[in-house]
Protein backbone atom coordinates (compact mmCIF):
# COMPACT_ATOMS: atom_id res chain seq x y z
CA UNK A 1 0.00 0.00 0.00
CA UNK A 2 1.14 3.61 -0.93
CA UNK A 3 2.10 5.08 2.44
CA UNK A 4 0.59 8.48 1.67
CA UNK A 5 -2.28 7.10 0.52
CA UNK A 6 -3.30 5.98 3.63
CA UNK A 7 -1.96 8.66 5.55
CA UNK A 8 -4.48 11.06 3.28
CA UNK A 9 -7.14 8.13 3.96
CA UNK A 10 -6.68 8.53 7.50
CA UNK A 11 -6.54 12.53 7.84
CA UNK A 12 -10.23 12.34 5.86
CA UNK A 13 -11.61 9.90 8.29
CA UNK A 14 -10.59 11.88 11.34
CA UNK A 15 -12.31 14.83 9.66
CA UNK A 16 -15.84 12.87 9.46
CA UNK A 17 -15.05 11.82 12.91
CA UNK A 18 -15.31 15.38 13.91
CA UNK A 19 -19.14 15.05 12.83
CA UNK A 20 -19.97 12.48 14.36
CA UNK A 21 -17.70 12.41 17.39
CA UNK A 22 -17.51 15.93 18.37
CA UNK A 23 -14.26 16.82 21.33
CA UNK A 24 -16.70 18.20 23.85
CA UNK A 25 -18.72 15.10 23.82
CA UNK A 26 -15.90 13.53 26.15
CA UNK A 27 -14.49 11.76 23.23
CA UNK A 28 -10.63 11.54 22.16
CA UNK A 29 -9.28 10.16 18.72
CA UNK A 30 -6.01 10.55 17.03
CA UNK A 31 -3.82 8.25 14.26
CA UNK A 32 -0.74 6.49 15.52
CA UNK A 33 2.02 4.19 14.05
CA UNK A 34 1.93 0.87 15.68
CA UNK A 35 4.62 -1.70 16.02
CA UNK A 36 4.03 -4.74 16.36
CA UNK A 37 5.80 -8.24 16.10
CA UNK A 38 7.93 -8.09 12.96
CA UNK A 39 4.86 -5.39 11.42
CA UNK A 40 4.41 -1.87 11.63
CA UNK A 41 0.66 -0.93 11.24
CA UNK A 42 -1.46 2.11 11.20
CA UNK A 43 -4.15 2.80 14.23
CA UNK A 44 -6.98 4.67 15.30
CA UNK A 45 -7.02 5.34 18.85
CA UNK A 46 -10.60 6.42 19.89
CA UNK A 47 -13.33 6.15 22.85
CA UNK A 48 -13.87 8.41 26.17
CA UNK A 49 -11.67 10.44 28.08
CA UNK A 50 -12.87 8.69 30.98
CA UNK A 51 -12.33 5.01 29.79
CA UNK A 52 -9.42 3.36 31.90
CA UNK A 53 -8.30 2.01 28.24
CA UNK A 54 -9.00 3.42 25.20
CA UNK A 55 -9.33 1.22 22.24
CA UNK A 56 -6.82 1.03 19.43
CA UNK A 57 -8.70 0.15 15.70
CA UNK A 58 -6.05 -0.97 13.09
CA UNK A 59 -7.11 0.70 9.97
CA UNK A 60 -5.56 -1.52 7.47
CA UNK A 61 -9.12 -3.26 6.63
CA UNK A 62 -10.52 -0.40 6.64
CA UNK A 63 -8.22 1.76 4.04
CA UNK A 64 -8.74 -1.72 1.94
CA UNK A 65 -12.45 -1.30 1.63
CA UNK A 66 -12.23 2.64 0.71
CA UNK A 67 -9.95 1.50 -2.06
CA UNK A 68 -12.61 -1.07 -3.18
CA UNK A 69 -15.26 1.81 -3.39
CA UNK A 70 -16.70 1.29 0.30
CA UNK A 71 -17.74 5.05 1.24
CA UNK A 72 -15.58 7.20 3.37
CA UNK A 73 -18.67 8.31 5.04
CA UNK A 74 -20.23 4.72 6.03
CA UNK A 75 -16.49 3.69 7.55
CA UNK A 76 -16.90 7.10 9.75
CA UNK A 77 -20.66 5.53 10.97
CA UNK A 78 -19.40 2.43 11.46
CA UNK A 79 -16.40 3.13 13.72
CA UNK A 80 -18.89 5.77 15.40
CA UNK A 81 -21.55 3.15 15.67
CA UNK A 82 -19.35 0.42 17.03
CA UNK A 83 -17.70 2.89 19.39
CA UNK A 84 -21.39 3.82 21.11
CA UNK A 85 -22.83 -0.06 21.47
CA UNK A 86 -19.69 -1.07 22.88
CA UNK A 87 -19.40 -2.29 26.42
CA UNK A 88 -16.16 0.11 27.77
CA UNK A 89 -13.11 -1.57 28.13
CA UNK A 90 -12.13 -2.89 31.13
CA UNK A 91 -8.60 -3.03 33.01
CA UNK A 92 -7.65 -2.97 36.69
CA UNK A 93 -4.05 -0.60 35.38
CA UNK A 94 -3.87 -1.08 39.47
CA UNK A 95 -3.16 -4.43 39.20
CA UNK A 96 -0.54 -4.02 36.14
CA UNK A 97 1.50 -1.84 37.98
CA UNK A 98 1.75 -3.64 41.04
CA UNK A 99 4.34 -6.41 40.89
CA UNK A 100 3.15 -8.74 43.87
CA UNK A 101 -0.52 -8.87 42.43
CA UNK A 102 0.91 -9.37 38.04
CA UNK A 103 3.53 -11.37 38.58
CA UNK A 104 1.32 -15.06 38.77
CA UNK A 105 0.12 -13.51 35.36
CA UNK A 106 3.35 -13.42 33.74
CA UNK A 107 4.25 -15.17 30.41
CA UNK A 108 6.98 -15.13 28.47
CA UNK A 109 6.35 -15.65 24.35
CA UNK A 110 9.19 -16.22 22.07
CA UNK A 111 9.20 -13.82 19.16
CA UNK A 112 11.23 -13.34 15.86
CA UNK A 113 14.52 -11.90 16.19
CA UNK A 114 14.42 -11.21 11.88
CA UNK A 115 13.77 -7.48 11.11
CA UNK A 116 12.38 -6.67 14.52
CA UNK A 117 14.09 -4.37 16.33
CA UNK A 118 11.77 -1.58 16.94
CA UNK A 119 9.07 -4.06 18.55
CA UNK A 120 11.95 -5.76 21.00
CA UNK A 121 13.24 -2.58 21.82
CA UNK A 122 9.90 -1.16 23.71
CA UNK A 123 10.52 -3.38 26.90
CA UNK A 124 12.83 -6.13 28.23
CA UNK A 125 13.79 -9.04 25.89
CA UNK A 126 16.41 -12.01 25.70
CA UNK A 127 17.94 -13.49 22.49
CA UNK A 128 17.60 -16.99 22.22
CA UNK A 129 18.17 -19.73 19.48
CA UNK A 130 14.99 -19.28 17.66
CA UNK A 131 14.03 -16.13 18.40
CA UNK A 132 14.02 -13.65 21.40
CA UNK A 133 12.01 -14.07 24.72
CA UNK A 134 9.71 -11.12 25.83
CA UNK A 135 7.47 -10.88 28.88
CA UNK A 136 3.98 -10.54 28.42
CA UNK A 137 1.30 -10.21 31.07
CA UNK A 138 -1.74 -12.29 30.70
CA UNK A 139 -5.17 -10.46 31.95
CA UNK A 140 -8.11 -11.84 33.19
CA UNK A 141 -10.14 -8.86 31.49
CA UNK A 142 -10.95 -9.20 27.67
CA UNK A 143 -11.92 -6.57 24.80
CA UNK A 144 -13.85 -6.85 21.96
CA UNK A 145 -14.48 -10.77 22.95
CA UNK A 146 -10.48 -11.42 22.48
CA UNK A 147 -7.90 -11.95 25.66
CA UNK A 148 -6.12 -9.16 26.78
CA UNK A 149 -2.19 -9.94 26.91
CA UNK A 150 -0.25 -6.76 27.76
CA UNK A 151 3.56 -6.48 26.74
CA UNK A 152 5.94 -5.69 29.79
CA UNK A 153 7.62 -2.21 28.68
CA UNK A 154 10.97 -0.60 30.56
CA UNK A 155 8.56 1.72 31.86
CA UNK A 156 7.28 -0.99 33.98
CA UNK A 157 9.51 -2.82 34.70
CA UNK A 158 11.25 0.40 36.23
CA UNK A 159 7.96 0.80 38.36
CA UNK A 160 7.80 -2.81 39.54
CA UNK A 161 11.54 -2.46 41.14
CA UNK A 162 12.57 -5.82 40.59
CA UNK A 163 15.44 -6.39 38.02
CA UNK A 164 15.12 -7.72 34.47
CA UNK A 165 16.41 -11.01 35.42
CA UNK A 166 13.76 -11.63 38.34
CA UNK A 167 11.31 -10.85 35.60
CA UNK A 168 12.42 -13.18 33.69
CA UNK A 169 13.17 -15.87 36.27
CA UNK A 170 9.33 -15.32 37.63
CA UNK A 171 7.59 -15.31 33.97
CA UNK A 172 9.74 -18.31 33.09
CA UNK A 173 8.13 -20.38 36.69
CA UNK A 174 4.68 -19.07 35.59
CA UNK A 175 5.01 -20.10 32.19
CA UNK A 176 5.87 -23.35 32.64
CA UNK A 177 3.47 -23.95 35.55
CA UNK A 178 0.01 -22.61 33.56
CA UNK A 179 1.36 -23.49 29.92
CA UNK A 180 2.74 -27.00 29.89
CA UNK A 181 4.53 -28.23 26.68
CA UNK A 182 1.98 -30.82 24.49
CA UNK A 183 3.52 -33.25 21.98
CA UNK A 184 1.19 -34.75 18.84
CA UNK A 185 2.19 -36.09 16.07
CA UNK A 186 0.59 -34.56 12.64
CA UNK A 187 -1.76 -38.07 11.93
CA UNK A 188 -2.87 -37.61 15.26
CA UNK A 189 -4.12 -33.90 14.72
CA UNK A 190 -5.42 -34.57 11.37
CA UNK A 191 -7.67 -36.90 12.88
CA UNK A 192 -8.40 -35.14 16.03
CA UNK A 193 -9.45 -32.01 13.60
CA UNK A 194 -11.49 -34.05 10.79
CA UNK A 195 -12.89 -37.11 12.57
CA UNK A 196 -11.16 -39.07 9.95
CA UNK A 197 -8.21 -41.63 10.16
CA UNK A 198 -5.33 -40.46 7.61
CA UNK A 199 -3.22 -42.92 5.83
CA UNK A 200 -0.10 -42.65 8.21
CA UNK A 201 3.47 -42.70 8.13
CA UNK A 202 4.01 -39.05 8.58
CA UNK A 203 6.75 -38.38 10.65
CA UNK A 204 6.06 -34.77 11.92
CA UNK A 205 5.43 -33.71 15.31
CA UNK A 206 3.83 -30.68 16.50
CA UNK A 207 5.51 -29.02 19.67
CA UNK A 208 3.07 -26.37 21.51
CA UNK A 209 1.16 -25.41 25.10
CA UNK A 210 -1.83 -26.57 25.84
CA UNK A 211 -3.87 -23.84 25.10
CA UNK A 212 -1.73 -23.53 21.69
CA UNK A 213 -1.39 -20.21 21.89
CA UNK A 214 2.56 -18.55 21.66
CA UNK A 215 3.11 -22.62 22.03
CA UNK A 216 6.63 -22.00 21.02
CA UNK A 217 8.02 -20.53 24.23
CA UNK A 218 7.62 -24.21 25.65
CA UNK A 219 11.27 -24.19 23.65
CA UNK A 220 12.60 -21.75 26.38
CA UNK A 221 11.71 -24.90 29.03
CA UNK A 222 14.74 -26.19 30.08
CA UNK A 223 13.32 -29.51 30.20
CA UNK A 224 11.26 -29.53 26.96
CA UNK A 225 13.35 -30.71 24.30
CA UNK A 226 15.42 -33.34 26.31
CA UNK A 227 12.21 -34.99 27.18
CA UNK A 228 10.94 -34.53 23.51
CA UNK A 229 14.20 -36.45 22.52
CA UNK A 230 13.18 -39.40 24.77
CA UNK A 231 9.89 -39.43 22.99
CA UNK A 232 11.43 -39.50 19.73
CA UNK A 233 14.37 -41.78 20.39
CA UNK A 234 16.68 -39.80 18.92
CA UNK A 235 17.90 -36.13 17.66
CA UNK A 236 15.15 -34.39 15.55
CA UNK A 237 15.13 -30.85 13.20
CA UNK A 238 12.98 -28.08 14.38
CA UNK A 239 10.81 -26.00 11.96
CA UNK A 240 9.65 -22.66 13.15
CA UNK A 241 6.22 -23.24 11.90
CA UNK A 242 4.54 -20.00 13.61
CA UNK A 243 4.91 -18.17 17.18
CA UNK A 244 2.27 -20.63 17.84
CA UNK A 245 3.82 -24.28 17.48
CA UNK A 246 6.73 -26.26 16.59
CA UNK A 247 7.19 -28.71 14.06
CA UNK A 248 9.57 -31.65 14.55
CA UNK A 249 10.98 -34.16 12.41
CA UNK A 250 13.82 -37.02 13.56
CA UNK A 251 16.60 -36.75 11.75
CA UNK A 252 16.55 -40.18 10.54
CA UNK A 253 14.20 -39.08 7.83
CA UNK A 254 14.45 -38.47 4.19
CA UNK A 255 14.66 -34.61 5.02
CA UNK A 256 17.76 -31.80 4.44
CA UNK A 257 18.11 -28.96 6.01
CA UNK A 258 18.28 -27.43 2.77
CA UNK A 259 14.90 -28.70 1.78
CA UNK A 260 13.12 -28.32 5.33
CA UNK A 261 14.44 -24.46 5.02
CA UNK A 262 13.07 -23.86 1.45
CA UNK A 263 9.93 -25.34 2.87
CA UNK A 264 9.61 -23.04 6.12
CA UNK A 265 10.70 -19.80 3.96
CA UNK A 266 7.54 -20.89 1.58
CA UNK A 267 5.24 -21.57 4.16
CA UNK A 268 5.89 -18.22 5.87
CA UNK A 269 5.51 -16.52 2.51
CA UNK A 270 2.40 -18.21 1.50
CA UNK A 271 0.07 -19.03 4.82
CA UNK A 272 1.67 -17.25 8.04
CA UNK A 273 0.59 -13.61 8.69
CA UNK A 274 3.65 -11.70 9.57
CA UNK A 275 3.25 -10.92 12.97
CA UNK A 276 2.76 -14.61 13.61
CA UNK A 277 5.84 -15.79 11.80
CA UNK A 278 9.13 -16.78 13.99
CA UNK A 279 11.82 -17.75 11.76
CA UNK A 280 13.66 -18.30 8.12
CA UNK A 281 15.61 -20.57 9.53
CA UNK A 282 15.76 -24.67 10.59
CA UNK A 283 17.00 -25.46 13.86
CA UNK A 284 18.56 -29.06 15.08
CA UNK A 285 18.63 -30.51 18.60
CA UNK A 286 21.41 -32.67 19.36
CA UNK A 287 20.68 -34.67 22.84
CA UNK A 288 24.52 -35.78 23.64
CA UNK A 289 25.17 -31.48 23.61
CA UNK A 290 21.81 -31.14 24.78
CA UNK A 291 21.59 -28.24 22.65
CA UNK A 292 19.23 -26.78 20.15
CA UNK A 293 21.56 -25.12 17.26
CA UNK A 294 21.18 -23.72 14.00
CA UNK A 295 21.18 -26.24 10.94
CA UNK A 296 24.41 -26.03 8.90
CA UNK A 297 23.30 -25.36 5.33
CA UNK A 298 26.39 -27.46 2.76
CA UNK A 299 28.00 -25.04 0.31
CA UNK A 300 26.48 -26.96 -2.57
CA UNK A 301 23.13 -26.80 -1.27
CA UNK A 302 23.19 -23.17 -0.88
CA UNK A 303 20.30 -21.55 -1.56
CA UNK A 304 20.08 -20.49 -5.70
């Protein structure tokens, strides 16, 4: 998209806005830059002065369906519209700023490290083989029917007093106590998700939490993959599949690294949204190092 295009987008919609919206109604709105995991994206930020959280409204969809001849007009009653029915969003900042009572709800999720340095840099993070750890804080409170996970910024952290390594020490306990590592092997999930009994022989493995959600921080686990590796039988490569899951292949297999790399690059291409994607890369754990390390890509198989 044509960034001043959507920059002029968004300077008309804040000026139908004005109509319906006016500033001495007790509302707020104004445009911001967002970034996000490996994706910078454009945001309205509107609702009522006296909301304890305002709500942010990525505009991307939006600027889409002016492009495709949807009136600037109906997006401004829309917004409006679905800014007055909404229930006000809820969070207890009380509770976010207080250490003792957030730290239970601390989790960390493992992010990409690839073109991301302006999302890492806005709190605490830790590189680590795949990607790099951050600390999020999972609320109880949700918005617009989705759960509310808040990042843990410097700014916080600076208020909570405790150093960055107690963070991290207390959202690595709480991850691993509320989001325990699952282990299923591809046949089993096909099944599980179609009622219907595959042909077999597929030798991938998906690595996630329970809940499957940022499943791939179970990586950070120090007893994760040496356990996997018991369950396997032997060493095994590790595709970054999304921030979501693992998947896992014994090495024993008719697989390169070369080819399992082409395949992640294409996959992330093709079927993972940005934000969600981890890694370019294939990984390899070796159980006599007990280490998880980058594959080593032969000269000759170099990528053309």
């Amino acid at each position: 998209m044509m960034e001043h295009d959507i920059f002029y987008f968004q300077e008309q919609l804040l000026a139908g806005l004005r109509e319906y919206l006016p500033a001495d109604a007790g509302y707020v709105y104004r445009m911001e830059t967002v970034e996000k995991n490996r994706e910078t994206r454009h945001a309205l930020v509107i609702g009522k002065k006296t909301d304890s959280i305002i709500p942010t409204i990525y505009m991307e969809g939006y600027f889409q369906a002016y492009e495709n001849g949807y009136p600037l007009s109906s997006i401004c009653r829309d917004i409006c519209q679905d800014i007055l029915t909404r229930e006000p969003p809820r969070l207890d900042m009380g509770k976010v700023q207080d250490y003792e009572q957030i730290k239970e709800n601390l989790r960390l999720r493992l992010v990409s490290r690839e073109d991301n340095r302006k999302y890492l840099e806005q709190g605490p993070y830790r590189m680590d083989t795949i990607g790099a750890m951050v600390v999020y804080a999972d609320l109880d409170e949700s918005l617009m029917g989705q759960e509310m996970g808040m990042r843990i910024t410097h700014r916080l952290l600076q208020g909570y007093g405790v150093t960055e390594g107690q963070l991290f020490d207390e959202a690595m306990t709480q991850t691993r106590m509320h989001c325990p590592f699952t282990l299923q092997s591809m046949d089993s999930l096909i099944e599980e998700m179609t009622g219907m009994r595959g042909p077999g022989g597929c030798d991938m493995h998906i690595l996630t939490n329970r809940d499957k959600f940022y499943g791939a921080s179970v990586s950070l686990y120090p007893d994760t993959l040496p356990k996997v590796r018991e369950m396997l039988g032997e060493d095994f490569y590790v595709l970054p599949s999304s921030v979501h899951e693992l998947i896992l292949l014994r090495k024993s297999g008719q697989h390169t690294p070369y080819d399992l790399r082409a395949m992640v690059r294409q996959v992330n291409r093709e079927q993972v949204a940005p934000e969600e994607q981890l890694s370019n890369e294939v990984f390899e754990y070796r159980g006599k190092e007990r280490q998880l390390l980058p594959c080593r890509i032969k000269e000759r198989e170099r990528e053309r």
